[in-house]
C-alpha atoms as a PDB file:
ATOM      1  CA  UNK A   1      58.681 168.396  68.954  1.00  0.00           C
ATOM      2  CA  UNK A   2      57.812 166.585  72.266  1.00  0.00           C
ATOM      3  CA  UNK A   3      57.589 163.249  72.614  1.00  0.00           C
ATOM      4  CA  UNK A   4      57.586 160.274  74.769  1.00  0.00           C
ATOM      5  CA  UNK A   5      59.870 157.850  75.714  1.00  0.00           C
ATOM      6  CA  UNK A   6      59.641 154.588  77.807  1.00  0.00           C
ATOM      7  CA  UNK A   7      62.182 154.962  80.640  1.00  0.00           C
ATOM      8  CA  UNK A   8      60.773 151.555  82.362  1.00  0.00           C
ATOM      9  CA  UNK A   9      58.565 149.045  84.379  1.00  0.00           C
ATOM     10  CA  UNK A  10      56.196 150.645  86.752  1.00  0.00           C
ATOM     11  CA  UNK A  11      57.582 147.783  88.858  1.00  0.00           C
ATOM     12  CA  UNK A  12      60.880 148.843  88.381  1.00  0.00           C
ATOM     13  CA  UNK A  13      61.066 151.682  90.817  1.00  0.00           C
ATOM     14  CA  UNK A  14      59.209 151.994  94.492  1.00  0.00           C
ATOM     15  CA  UNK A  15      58.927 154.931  97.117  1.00  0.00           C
ATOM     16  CA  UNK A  16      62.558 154.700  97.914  1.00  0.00           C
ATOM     17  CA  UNK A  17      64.122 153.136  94.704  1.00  0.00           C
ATOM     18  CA  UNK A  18      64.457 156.098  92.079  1.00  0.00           C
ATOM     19  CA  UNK A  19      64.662 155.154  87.819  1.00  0.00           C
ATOM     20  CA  UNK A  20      67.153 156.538  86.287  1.00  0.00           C
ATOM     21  CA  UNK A  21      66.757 157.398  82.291  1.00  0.00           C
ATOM     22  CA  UNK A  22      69.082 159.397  79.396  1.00  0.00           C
ATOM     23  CA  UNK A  23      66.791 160.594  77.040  1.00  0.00           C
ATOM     24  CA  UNK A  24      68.821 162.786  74.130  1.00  0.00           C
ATOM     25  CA  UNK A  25      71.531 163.464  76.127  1.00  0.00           C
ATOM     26  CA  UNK A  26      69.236 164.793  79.142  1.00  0.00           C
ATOM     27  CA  UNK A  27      69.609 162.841  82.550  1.00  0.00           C
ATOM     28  CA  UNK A  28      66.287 161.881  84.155  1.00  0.00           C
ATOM     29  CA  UNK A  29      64.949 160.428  87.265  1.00  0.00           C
ATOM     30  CA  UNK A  30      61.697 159.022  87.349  1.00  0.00           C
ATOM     31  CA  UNK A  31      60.229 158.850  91.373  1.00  0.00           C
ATOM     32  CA  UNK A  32      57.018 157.867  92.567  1.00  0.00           C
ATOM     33  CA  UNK A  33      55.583 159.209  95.315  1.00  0.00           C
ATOM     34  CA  UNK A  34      52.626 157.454  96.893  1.00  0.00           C
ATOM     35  CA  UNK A  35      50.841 156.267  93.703  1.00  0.00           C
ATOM     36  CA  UNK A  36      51.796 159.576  91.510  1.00  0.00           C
ATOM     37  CA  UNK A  37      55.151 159.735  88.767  1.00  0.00           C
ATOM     38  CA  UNK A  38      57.198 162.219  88.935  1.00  0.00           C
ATOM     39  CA  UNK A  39      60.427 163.145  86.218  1.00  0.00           C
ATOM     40  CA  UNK A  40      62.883 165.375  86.802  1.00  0.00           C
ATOM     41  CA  UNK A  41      66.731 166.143  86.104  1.00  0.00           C
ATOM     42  CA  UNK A  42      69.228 163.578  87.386  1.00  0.00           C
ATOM     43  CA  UNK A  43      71.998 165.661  87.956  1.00  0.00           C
ATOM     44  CA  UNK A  44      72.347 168.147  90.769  1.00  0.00           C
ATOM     45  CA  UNK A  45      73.447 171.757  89.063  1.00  0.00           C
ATOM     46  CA  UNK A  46      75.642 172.082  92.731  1.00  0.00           C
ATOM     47  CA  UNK A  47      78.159 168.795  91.191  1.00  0.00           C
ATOM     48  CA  UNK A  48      77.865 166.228  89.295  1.00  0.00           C
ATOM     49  CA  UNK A  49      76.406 163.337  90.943  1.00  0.00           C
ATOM     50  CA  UNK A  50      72.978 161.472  89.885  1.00  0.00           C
ATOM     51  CA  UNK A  51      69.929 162.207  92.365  1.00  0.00           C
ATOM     52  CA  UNK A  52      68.821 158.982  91.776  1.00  0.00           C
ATOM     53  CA  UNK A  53      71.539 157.632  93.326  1.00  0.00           C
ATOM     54  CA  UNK A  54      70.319 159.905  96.377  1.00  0.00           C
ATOM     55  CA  UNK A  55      68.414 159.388  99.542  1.00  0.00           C
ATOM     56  CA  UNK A  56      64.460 159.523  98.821  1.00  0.00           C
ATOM     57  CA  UNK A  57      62.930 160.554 102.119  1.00  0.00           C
ATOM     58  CA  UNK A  58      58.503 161.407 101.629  1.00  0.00           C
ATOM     59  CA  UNK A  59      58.899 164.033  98.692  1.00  0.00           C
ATOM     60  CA  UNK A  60      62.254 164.943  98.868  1.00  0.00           C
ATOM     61  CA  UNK A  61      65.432 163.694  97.302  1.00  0.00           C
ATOM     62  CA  UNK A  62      68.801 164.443  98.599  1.00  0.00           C
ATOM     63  CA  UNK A  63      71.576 164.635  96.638  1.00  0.00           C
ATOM     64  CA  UNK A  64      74.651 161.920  97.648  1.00  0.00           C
ATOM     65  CA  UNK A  65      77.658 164.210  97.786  1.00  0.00           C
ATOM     66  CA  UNK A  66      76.777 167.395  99.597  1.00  0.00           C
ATOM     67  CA  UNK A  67      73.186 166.584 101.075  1.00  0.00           C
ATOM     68  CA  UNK A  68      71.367 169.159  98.523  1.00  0.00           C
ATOM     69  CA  UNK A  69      67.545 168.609  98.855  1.00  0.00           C
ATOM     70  CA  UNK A  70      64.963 168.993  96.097  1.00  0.00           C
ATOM     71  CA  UNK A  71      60.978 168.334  95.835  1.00  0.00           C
ATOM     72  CA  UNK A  72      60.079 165.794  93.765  1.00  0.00           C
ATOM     73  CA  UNK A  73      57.238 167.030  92.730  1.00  0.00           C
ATOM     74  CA  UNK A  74      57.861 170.463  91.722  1.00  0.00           C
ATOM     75  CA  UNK A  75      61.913 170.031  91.533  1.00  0.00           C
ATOM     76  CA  UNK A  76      62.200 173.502  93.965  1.00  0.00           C
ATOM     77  CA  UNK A  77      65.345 173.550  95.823  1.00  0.00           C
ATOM     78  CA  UNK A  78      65.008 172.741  99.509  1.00  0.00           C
ATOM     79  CA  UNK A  79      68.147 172.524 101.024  1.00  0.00           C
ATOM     80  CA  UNK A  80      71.135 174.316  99.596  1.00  0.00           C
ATOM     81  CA  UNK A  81      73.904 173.495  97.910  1.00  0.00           C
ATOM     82  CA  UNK A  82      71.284 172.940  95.013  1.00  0.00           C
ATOM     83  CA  UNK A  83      71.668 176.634  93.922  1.00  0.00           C
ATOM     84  CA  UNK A  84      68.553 176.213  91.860  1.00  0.00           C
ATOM     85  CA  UNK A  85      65.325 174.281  90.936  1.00  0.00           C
ATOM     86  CA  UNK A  86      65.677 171.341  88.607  1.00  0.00           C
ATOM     87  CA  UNK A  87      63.657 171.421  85.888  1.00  0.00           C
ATOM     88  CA  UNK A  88      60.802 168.956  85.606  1.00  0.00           C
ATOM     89  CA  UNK A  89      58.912 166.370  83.111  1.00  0.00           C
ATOM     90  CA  UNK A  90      55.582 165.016  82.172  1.00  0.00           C
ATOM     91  CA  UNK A  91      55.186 161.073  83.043  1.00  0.00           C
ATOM     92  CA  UNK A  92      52.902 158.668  82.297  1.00  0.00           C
ATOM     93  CA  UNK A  93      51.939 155.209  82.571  1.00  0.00           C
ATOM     94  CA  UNK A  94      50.494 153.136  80.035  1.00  0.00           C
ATOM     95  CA  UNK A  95      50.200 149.615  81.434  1.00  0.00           C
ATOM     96  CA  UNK A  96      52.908 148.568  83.300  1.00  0.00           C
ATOM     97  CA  UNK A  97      55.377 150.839  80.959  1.00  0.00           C
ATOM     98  CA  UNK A  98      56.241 154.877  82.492  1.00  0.00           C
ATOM     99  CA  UNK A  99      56.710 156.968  79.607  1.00  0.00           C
ATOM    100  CA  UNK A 100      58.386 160.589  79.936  1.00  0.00           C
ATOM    101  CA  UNK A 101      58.017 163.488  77.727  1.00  0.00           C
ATOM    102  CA  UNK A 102      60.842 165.653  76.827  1.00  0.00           C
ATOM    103  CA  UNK A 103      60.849 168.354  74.416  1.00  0.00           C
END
């Protein structure tokens, strides 16, 4: 069943400032872009290391250990080492709060 969960503050995160969220066991980061939400996995599938942790530059987010880029967006692979897309997530905002659904 999907549902959503409050991962934050709209005020917690900005253009360059990811949130990060675990939501039953699935790492999420939650970007904004402009004045649009985006979710998507928090791990790059090349090594472990959190995206969010990463270097936000326009749409893109690079990972921190081996420079893989990804669109926020869509989550399509960029820039190698990502060897794939990430997978993505509904978001929300419902006041101040950012809610993301995960199935």
């Amino acid at each position: 069943m999907d549902e959503w969960h409050d991962v934050g503050g709209a005020s917690d995160l900005s253009d360059d400032t990811p949130l990060a969220a675990s939501i039953g066991g699935n790492e999420i980061g939650v970007y904004v872009v402009g004045d649009r939400y985006y979710a998507m996995e928090n791990v790059c599938p090349h090594a472990y290391a959190l995206l969010s942790q990463g270097f936000v530059e326009g749409e893109e987010i690079e990972c921190p250990l081996h420079g893989a880029r990804f669109h926020i967006p869509t989550g399509k692979c960029t820039q190698e080492p990502g060897g794939r897309d990430l997978v993505c997530y509904a978001v929300k905002r419902e006041g101040e709060r950012l809610l993301v659904k995960v199935d």
